[in-house]
PDB file of N, CA and C in Angstrom:
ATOM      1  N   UNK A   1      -5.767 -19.567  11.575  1.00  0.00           N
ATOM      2  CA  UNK A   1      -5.319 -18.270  12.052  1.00  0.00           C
ATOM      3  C   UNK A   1      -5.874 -17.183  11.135  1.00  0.00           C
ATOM      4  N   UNK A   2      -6.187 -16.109  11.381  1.00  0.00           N
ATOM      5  CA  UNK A   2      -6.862 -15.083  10.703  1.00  0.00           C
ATOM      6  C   UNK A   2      -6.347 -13.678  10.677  1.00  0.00           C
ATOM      7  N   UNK A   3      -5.476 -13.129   9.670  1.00  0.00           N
ATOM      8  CA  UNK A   3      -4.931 -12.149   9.885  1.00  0.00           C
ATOM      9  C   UNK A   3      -5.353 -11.054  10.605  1.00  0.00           C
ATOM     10  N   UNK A   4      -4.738  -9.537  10.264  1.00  0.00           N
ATOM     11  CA  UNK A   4      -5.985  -8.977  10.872  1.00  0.00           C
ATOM     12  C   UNK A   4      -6.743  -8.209  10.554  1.00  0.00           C
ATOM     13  N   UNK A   5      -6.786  -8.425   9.208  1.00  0.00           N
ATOM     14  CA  UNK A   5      -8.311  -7.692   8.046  1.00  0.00           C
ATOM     15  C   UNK A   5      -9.280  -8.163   8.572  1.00  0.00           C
ATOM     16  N   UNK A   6      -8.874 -10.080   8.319  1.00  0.00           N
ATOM     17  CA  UNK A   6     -10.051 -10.903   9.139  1.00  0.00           C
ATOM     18  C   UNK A   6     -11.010 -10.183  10.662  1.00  0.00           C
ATOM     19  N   UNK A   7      -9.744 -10.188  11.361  1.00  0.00           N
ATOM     20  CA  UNK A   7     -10.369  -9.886  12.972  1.00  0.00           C
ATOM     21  C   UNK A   7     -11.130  -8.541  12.659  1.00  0.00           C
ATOM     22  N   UNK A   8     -10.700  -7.927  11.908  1.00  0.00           N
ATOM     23  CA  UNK A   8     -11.285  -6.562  12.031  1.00  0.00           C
ATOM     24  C   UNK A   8     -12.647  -6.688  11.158  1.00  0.00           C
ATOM     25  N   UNK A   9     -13.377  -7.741  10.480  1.00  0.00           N
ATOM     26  CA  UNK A   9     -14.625  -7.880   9.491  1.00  0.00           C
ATOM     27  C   UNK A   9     -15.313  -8.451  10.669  1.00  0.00           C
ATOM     28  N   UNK A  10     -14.336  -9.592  11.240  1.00  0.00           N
ATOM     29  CA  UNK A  10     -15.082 -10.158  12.415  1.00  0.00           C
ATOM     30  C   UNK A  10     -15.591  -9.585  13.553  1.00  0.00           C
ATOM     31  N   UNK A  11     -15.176  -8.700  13.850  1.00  0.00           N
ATOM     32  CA  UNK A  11     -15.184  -7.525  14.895  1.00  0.00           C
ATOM     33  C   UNK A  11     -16.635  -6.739  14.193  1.00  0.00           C
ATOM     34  N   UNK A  12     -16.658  -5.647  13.210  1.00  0.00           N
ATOM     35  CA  UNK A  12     -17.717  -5.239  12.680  1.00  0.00           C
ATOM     36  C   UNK A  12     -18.975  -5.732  12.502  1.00  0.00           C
ATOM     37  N   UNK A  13     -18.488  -7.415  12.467  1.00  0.00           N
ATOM     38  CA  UNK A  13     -20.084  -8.056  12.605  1.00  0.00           C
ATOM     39  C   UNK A  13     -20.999  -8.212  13.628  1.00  0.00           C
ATOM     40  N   UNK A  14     -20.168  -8.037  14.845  1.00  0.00           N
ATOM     41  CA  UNK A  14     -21.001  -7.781  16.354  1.00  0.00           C
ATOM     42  C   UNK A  14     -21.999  -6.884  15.617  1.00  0.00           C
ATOM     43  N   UNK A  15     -23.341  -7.402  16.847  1.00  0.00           N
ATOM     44  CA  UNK A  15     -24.768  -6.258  16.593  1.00  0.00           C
ATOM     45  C   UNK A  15     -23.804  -5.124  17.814  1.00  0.00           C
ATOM     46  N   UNK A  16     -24.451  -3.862  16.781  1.00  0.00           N
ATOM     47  CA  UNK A  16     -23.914  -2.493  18.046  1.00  0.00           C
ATOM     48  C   UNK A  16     -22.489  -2.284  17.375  1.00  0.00           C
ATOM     49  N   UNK A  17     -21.339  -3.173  16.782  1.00  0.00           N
ATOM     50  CA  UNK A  17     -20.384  -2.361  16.283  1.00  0.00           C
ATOM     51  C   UNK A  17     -20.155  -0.941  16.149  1.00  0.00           C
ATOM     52  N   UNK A  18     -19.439  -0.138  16.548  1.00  0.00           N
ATOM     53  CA  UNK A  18     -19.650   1.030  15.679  1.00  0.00           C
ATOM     54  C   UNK A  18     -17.975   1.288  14.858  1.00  0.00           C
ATOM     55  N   UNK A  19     -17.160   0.805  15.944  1.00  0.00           N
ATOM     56  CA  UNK A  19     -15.685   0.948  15.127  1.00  0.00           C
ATOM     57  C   UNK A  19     -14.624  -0.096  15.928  1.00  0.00           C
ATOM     58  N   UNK A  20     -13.661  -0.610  15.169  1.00  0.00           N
ATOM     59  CA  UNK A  20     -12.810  -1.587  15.918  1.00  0.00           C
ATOM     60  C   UNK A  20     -11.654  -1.057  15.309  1.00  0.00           C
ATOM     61  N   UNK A  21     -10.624  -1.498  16.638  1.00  0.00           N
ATOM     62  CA  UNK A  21      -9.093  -1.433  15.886  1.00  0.00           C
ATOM     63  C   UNK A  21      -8.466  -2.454  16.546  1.00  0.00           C
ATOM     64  N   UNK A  22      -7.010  -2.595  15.917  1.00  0.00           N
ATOM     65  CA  UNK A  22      -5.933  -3.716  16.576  1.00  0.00           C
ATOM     66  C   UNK A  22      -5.006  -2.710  16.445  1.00  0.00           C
ATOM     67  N   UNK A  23      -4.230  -2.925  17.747  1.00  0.00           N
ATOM     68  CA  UNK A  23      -3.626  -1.551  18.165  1.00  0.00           C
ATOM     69  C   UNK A  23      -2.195  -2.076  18.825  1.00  0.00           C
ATOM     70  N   UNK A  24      -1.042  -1.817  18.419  1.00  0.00           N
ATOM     71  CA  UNK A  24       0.075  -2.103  19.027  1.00  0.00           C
ATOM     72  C   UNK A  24       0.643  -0.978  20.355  1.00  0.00           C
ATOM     73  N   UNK A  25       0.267  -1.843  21.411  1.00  0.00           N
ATOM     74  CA  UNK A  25       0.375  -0.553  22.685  1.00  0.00           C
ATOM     75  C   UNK A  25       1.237  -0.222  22.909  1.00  0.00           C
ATOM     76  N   UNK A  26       2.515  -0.818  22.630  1.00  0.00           N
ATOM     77  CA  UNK A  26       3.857  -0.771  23.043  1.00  0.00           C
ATOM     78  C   UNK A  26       4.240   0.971  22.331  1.00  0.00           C
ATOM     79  N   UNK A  27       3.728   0.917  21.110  1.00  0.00           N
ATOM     80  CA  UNK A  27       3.786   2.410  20.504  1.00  0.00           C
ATOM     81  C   UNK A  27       2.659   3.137  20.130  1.00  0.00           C
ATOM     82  N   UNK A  28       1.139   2.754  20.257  1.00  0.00           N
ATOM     83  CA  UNK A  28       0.307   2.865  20.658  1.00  0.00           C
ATOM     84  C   UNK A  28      -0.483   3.488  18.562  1.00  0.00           C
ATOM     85  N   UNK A  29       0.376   2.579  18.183  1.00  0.00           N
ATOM     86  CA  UNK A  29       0.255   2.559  16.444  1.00  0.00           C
ATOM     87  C   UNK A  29      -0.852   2.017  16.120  1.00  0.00           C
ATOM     88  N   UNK A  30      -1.825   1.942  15.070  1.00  0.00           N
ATOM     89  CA  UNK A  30      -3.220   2.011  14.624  1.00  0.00           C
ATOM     90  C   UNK A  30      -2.561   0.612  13.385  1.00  0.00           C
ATOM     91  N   UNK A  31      -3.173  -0.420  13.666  1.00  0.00           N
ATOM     92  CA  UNK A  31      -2.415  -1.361  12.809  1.00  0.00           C
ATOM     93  C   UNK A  31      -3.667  -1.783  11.825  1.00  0.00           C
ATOM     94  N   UNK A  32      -4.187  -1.773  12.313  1.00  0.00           N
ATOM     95  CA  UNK A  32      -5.908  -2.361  11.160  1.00  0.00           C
ATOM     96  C   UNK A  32      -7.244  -1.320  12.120  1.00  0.00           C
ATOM     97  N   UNK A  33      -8.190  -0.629  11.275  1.00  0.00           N
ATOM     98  CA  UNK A  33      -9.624  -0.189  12.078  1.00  0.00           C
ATOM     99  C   UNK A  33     -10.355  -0.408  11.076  1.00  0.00           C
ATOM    100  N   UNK A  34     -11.179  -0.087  11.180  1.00  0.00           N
ATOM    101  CA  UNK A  34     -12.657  -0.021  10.323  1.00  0.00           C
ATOM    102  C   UNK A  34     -13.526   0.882  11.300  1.00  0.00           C
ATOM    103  N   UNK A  35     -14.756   1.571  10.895  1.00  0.00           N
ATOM    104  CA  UNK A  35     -15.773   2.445  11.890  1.00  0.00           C
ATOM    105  C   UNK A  35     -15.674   3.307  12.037  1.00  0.00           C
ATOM    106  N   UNK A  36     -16.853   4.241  12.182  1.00  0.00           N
ATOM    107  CA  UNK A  36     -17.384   5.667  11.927  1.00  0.00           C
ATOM    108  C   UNK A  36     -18.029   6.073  13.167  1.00  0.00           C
ATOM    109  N   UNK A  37     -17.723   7.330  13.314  1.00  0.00           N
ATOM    110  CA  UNK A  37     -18.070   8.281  14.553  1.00  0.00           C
ATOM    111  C   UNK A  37     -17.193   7.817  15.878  1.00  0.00           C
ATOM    112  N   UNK A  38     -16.043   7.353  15.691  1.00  0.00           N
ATOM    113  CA  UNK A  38     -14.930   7.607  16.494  1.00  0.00           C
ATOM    114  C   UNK A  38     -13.460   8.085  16.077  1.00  0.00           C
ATOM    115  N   UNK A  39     -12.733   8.260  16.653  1.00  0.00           N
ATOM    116  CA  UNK A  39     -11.177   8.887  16.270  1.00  0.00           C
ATOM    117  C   UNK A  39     -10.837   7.227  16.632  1.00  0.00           C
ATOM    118  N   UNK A  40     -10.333   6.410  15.828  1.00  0.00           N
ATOM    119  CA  UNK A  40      -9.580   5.410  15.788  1.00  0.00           C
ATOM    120  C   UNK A  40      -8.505   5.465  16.510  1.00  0.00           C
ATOM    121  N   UNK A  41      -7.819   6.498  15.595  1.00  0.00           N
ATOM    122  CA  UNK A  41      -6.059   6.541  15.925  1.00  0.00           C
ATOM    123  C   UNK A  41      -5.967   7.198  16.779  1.00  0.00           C
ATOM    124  N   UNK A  42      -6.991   7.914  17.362  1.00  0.00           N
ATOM    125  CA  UNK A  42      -6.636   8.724  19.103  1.00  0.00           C
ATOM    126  C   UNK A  42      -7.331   7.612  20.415  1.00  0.00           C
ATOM    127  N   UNK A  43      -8.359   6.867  19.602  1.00  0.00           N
ATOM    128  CA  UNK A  43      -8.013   5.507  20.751  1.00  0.00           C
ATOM    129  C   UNK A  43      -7.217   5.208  21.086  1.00  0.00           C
ATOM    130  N   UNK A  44      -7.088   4.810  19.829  1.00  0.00           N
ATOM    131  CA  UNK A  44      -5.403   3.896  19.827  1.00  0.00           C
ATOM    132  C   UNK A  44      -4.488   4.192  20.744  1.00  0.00           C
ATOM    133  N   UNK A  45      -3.971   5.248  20.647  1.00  0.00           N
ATOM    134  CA  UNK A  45      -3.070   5.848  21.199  1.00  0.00           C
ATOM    135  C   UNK A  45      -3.185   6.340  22.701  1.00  0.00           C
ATOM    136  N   UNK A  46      -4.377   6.686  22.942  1.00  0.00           N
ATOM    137  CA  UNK A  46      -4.921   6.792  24.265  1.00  0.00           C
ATOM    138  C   UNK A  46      -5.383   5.284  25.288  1.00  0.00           C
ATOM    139  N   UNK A  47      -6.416   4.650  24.373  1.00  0.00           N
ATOM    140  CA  UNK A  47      -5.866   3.136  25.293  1.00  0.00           C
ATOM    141  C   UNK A  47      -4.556   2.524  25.182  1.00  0.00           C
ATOM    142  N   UNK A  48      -4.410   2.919  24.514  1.00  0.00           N
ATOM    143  CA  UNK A  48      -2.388   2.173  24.754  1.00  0.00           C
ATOM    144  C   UNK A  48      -1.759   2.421  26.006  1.00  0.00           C
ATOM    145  N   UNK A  49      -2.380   4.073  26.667  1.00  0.00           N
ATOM    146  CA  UNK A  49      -1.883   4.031  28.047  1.00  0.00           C
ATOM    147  C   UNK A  49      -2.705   3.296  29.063  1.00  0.00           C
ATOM    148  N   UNK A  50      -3.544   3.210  28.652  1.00  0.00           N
ATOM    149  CA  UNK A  50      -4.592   2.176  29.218  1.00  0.00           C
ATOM    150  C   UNK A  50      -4.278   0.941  29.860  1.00  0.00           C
ATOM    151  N   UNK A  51      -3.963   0.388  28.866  1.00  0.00           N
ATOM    152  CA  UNK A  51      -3.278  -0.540  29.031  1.00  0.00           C
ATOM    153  C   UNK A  51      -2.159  -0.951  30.061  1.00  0.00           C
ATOM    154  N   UNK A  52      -1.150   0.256  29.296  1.00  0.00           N
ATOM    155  CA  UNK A  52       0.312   0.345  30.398  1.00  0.00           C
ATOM    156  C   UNK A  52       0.138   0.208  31.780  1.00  0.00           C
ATOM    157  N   UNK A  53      -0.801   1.311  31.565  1.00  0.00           N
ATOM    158  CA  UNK A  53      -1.031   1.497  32.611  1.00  0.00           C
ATOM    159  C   UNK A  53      -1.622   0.550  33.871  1.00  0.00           C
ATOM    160  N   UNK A  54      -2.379   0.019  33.415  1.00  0.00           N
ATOM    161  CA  UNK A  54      -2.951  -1.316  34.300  1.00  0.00           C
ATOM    162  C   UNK A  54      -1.962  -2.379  34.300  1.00  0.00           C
ATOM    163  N   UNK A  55      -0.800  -2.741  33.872  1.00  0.00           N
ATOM    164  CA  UNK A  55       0.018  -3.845  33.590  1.00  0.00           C
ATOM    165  C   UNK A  55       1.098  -3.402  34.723  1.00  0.00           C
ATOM    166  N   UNK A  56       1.291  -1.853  34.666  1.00  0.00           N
ATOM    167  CA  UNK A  56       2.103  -0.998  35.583  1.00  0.00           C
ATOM    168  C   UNK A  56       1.735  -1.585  36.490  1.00  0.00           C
ATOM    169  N   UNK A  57       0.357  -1.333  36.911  1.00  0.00           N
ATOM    170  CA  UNK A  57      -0.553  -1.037  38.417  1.00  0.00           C
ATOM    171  C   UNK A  57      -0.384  -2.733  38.915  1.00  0.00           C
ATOM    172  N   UNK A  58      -0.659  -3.411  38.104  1.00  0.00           N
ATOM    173  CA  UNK A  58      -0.636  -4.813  38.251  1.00  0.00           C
ATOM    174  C   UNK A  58       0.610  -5.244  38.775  1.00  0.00           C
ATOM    175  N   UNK A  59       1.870  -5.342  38.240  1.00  0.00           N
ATOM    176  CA  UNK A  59       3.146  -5.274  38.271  1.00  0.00           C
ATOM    177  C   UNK A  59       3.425  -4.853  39.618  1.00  0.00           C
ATOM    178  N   UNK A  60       3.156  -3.639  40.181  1.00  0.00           N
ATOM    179  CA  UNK A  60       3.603  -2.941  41.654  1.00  0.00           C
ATOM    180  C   UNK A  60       2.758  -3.841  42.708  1.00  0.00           C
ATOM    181  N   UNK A  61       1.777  -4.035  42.576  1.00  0.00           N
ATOM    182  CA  UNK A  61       0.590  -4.928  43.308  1.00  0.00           C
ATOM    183  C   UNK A  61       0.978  -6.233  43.363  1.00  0.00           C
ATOM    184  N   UNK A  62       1.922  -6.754  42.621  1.00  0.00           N
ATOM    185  CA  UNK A  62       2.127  -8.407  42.646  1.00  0.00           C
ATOM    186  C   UNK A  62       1.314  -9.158  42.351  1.00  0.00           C
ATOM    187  N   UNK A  63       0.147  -8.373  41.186  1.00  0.00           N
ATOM    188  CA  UNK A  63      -0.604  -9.485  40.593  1.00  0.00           C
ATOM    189  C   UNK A  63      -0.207 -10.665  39.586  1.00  0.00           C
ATOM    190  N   UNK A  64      -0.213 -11.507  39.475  1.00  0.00           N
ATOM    191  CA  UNK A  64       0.400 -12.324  38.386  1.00  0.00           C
ATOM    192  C   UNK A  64      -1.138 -12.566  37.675  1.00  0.00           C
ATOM    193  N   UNK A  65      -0.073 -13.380  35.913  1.00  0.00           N
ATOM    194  CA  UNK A  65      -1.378 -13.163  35.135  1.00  0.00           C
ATOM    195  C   UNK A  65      -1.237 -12.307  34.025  1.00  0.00           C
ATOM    196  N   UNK A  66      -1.863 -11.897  33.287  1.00  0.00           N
ATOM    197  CA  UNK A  66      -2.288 -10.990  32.348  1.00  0.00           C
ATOM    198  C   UNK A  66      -4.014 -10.554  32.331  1.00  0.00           C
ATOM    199  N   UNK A  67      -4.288  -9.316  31.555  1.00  0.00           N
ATOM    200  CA  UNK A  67      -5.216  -8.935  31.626  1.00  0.00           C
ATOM    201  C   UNK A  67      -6.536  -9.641  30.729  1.00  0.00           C
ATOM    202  N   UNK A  68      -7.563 -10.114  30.870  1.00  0.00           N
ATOM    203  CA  UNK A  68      -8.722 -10.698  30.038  1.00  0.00           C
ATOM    204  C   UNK A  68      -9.327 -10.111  28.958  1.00  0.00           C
ATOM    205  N   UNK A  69      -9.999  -8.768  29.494  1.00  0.00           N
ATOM    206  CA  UNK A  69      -9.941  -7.808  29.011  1.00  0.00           C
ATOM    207  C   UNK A  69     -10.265  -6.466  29.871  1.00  0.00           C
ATOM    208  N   UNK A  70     -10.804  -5.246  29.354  1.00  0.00           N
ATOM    209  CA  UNK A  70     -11.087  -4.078  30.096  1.00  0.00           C
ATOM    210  C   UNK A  70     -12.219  -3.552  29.574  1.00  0.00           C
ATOM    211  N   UNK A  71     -13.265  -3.327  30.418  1.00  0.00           N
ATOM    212  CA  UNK A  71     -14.420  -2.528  29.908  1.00  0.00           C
ATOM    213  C   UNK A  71     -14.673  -1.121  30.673  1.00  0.00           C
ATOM    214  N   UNK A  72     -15.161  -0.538  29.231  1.00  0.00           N
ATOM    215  CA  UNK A  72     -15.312   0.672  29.715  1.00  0.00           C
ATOM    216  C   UNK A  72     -16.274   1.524  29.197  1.00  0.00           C
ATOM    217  N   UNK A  73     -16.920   1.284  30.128  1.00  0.00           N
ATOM    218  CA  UNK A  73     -19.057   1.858  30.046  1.00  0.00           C
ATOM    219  C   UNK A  73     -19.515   2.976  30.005  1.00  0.00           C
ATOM    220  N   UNK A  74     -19.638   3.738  29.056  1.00  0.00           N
ATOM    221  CA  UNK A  74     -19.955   5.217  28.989  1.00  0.00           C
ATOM    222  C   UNK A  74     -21.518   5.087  29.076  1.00  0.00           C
ATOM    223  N   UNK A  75     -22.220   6.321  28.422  1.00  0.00           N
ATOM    224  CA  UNK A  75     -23.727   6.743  28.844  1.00  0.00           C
ATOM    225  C   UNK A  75     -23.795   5.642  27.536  1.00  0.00           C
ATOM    226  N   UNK A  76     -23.590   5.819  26.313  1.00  0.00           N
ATOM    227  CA  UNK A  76     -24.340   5.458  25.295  1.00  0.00           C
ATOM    228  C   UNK A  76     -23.007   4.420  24.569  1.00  0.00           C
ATOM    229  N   UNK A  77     -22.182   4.278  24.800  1.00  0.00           N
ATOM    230  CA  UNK A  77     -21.480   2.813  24.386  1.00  0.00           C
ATOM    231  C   UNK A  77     -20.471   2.297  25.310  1.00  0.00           C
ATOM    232  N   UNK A  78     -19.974   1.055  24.912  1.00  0.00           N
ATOM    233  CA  UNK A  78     -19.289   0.297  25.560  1.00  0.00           C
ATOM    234  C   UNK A  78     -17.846  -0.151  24.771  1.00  0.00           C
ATOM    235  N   UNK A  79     -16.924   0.464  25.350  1.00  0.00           N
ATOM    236  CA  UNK A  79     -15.729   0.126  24.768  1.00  0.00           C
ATOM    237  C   UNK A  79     -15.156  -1.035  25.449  1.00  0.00           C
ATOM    238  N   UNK A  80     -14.501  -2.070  24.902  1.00  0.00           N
ATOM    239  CA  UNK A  80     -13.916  -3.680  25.400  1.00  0.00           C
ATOM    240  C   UNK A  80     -12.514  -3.469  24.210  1.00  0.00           C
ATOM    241  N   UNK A  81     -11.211  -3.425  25.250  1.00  0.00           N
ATOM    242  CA  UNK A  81      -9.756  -3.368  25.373  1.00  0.00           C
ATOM    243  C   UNK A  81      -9.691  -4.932  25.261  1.00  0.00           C
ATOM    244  N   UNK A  82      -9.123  -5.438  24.066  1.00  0.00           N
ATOM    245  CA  UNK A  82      -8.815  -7.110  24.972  1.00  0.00           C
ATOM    246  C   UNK A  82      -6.882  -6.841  24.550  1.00  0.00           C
ATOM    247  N   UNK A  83      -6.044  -7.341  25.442  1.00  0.00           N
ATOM    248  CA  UNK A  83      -5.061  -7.218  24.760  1.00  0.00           C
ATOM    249  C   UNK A  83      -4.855  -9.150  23.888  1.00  0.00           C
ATOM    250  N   UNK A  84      -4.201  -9.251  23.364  1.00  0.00           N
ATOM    251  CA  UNK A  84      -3.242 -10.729  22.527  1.00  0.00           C
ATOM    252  C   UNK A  84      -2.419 -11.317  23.474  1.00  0.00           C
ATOM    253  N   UNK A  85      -2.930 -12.296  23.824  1.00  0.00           N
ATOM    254  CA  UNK A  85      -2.217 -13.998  24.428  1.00  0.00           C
ATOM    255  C   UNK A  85      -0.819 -14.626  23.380  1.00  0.00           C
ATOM    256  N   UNK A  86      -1.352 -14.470  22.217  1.00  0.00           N
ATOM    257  CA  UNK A  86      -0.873 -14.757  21.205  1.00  0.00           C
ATOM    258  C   UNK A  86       0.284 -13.926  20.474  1.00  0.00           C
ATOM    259  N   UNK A  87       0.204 -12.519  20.966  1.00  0.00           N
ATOM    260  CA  UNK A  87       0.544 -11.733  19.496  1.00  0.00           C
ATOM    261  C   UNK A  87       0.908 -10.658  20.821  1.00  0.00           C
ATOM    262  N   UNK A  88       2.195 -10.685  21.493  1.00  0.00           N
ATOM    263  CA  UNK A  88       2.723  -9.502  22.511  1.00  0.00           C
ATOM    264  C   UNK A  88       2.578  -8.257  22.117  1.00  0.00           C
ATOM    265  N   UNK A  89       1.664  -7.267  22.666  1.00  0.00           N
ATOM    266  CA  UNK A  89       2.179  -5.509  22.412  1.00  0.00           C
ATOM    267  C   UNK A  89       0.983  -5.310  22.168  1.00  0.00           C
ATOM    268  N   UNK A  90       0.131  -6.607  21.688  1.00  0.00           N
ATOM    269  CA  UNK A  90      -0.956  -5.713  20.621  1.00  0.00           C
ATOM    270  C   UNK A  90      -2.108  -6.250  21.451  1.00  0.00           C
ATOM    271  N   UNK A  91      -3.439  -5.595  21.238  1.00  0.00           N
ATOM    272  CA  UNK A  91      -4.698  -5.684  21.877  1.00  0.00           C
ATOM    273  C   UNK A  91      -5.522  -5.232  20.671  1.00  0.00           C
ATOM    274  N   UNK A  92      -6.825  -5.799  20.485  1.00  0.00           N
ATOM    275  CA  UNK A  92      -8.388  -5.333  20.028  1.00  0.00           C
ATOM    276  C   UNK A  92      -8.813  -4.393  20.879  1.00  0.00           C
ATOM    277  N   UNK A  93      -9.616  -3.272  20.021  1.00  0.00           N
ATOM    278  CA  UNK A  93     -10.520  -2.385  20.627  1.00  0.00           C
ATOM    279  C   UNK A  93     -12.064  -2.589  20.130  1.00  0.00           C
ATOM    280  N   UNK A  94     -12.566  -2.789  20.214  1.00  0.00           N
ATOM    281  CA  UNK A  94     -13.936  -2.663  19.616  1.00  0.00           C
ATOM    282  C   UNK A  94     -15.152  -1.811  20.542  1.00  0.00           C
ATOM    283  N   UNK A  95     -15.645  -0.783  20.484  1.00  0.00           N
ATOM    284  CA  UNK A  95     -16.573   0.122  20.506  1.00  0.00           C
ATOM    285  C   UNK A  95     -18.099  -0.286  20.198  1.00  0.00           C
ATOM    286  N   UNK A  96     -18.909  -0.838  21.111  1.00  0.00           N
ATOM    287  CA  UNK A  96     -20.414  -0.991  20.855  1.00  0.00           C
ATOM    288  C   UNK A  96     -21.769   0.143  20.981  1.00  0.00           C
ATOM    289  N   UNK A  97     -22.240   0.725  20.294  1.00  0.00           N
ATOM    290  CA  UNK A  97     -23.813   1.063  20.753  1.00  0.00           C
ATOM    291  C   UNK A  97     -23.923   0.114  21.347  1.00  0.00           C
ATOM    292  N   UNK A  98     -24.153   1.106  22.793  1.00  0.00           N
ATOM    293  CA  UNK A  98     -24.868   0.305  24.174  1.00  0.00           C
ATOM    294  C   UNK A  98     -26.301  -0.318  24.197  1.00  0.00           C
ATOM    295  N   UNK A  99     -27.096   0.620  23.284  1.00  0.00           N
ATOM    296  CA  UNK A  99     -28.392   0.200  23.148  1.00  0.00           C
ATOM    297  C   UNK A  99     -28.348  -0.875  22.186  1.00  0.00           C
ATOM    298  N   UNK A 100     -27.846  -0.994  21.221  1.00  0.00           N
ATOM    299  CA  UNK A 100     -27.806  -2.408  20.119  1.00  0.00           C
ATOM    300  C   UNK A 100     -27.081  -3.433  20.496  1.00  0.00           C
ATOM    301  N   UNK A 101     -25.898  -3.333  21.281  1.00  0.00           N
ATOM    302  CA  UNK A 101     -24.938  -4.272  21.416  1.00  0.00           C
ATOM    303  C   UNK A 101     -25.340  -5.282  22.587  1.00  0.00           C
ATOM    304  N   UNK A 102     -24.547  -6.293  22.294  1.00  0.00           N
ATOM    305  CA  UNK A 102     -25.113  -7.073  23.832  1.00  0.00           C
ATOM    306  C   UNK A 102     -23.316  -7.687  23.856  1.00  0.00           C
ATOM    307  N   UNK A 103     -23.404  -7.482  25.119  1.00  0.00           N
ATOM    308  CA  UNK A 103     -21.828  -7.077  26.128  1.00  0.00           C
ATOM    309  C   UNK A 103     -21.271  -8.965  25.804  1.00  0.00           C
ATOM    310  N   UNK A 104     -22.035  -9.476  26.580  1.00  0.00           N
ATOM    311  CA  UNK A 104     -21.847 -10.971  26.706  1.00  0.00           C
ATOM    312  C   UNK A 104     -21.607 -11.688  25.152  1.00  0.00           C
ATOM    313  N   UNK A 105     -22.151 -11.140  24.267  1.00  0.00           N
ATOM    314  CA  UNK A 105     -21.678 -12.091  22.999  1.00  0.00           C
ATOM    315  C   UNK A 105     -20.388 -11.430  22.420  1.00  0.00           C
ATOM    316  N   UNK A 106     -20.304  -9.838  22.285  1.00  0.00           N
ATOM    317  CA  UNK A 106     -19.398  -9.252  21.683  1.00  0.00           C
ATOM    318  C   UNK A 106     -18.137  -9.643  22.809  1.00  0.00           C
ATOM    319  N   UNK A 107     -18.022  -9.760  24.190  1.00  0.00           N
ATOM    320  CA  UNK A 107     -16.961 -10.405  24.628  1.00  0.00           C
ATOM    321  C   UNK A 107     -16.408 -11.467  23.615  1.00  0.00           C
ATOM    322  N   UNK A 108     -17.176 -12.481  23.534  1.00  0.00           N
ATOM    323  CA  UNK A 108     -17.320 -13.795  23.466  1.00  0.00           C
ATOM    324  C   UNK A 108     -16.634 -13.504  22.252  1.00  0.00           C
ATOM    325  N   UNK A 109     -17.250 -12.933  21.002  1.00  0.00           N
ATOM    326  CA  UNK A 109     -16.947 -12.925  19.830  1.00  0.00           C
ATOM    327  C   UNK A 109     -15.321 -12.456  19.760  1.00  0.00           C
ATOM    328  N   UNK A 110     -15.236 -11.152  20.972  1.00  0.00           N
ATOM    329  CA  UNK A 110     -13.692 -10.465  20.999  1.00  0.00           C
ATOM    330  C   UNK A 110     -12.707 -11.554  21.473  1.00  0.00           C
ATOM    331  N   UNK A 111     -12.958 -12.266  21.882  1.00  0.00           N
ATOM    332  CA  UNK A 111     -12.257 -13.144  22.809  1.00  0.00           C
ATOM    333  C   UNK A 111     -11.950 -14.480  21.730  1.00  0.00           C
ATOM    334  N   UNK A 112     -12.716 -14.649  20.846  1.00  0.00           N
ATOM    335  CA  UNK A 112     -12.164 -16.153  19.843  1.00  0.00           C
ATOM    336  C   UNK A 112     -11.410 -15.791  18.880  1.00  0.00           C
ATOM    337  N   UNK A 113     -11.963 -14.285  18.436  1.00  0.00           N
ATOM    338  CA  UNK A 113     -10.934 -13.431  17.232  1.00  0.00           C
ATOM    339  C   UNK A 113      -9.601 -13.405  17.751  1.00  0.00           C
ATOM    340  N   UNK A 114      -9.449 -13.000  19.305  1.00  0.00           N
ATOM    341  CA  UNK A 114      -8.660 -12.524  19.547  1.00  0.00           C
ATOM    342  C   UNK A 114      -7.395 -13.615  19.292  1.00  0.00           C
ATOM    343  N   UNK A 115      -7.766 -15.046  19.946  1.00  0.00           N
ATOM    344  CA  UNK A 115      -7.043 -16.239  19.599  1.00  0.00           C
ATOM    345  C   UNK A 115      -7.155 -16.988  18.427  1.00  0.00           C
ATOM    346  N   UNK A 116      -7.797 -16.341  17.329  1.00  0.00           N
ATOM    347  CA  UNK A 116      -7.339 -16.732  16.107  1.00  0.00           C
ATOM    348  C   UNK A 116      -6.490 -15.457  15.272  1.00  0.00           C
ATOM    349  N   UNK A 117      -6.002 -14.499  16.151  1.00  0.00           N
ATOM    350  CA  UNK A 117      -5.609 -13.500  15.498  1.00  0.00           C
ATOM    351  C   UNK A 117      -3.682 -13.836  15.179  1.00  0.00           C
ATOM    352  N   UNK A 118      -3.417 -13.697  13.952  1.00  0.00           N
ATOM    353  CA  UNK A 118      -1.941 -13.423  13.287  1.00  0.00           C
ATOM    354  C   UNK A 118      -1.719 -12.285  13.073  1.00  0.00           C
ATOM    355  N   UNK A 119      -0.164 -11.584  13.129  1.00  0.00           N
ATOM    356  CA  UNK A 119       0.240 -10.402  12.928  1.00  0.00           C
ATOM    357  C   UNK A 119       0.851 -10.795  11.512  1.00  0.00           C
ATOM    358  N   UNK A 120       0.481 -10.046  10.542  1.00  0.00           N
ATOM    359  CA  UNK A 120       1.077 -10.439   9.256  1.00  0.00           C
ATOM    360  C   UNK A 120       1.965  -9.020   8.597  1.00  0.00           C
TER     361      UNK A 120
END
C-alpha cells in the first residue's frame, strides 16, 4: 500500500505530468499535490463538484456502479479525475501536457496508484 506522498511521486513520473492532487470530494480539501502552472486547490475544489455531480446524475438515471474515471480534454492538456475504490470521498487528479503525455499509459499508471493508494 502506498501512502499518498507515494501516489503523488508516482503520479509526477507520468511523461507530460504537469501537476497532481488527491483530493477529498466530499469537502473538496487538497490532501497531497505537487505541480506548477495550475491552481491545485481550485481544482480541487472545483472537480469535487465534478464529481458530485456525475454520481448525482448517475444516481437519478439508475446507473449502478461507480465511476472509472473522467477525462477532460482541453486544447493543450488533459485532465484524468479517477475517484478511490479503496479509500471513499477521495479521487486523484493528475493534469497532462497533451503534447508530451500519452493518455493510455498515464490512465494505466492512474489506475494502479490509485489501488495501491492508503489514506494515512
Amino acid at each position: 500500500m502506498s501512502n499518498l506522498n507515494e501516489v503523488k511521486v508516482g503520479l509526477m513520473e507520468v511523461d507530460g505530468a504537469l501537476g497532481c492532487a488527491i483530493v477529498d470530494y466530499t469537502t473538496g480539501m487538497l490532501l497531497a499535490s505537487e505541480g506548477a502552472g495550475v491552481d491545485l486547490e481550485l481544482a480541487a475544489a472545483g472537480n469535487s463538484e465534478v464529481v458530485k455531480a456525475k454520481l448525482k446524475t448517475m444516481k437519478s438515471l439508475g446507473i449502478e456502479g461507480g465511476i472509472e474515471d473522467i477525462l477532460i480534454s482541453l486544447d493543450t492538456q488533459i485532465h484524468i479525475i479517477r475517484p478511490s475504490t479503496s479509500n471513499d470521498g477521495l479521487f486523484i487528479y493528475l493534469v497532462l501536457d497533451k503534447a508530451k503525455g500519452n493518455l493510455a499509459l498515464a490512465r494505466r499508471k492512474t489506475a494502479d496508484l490509485e489501488k495501491s493508494m492508503k489514506r494515512v
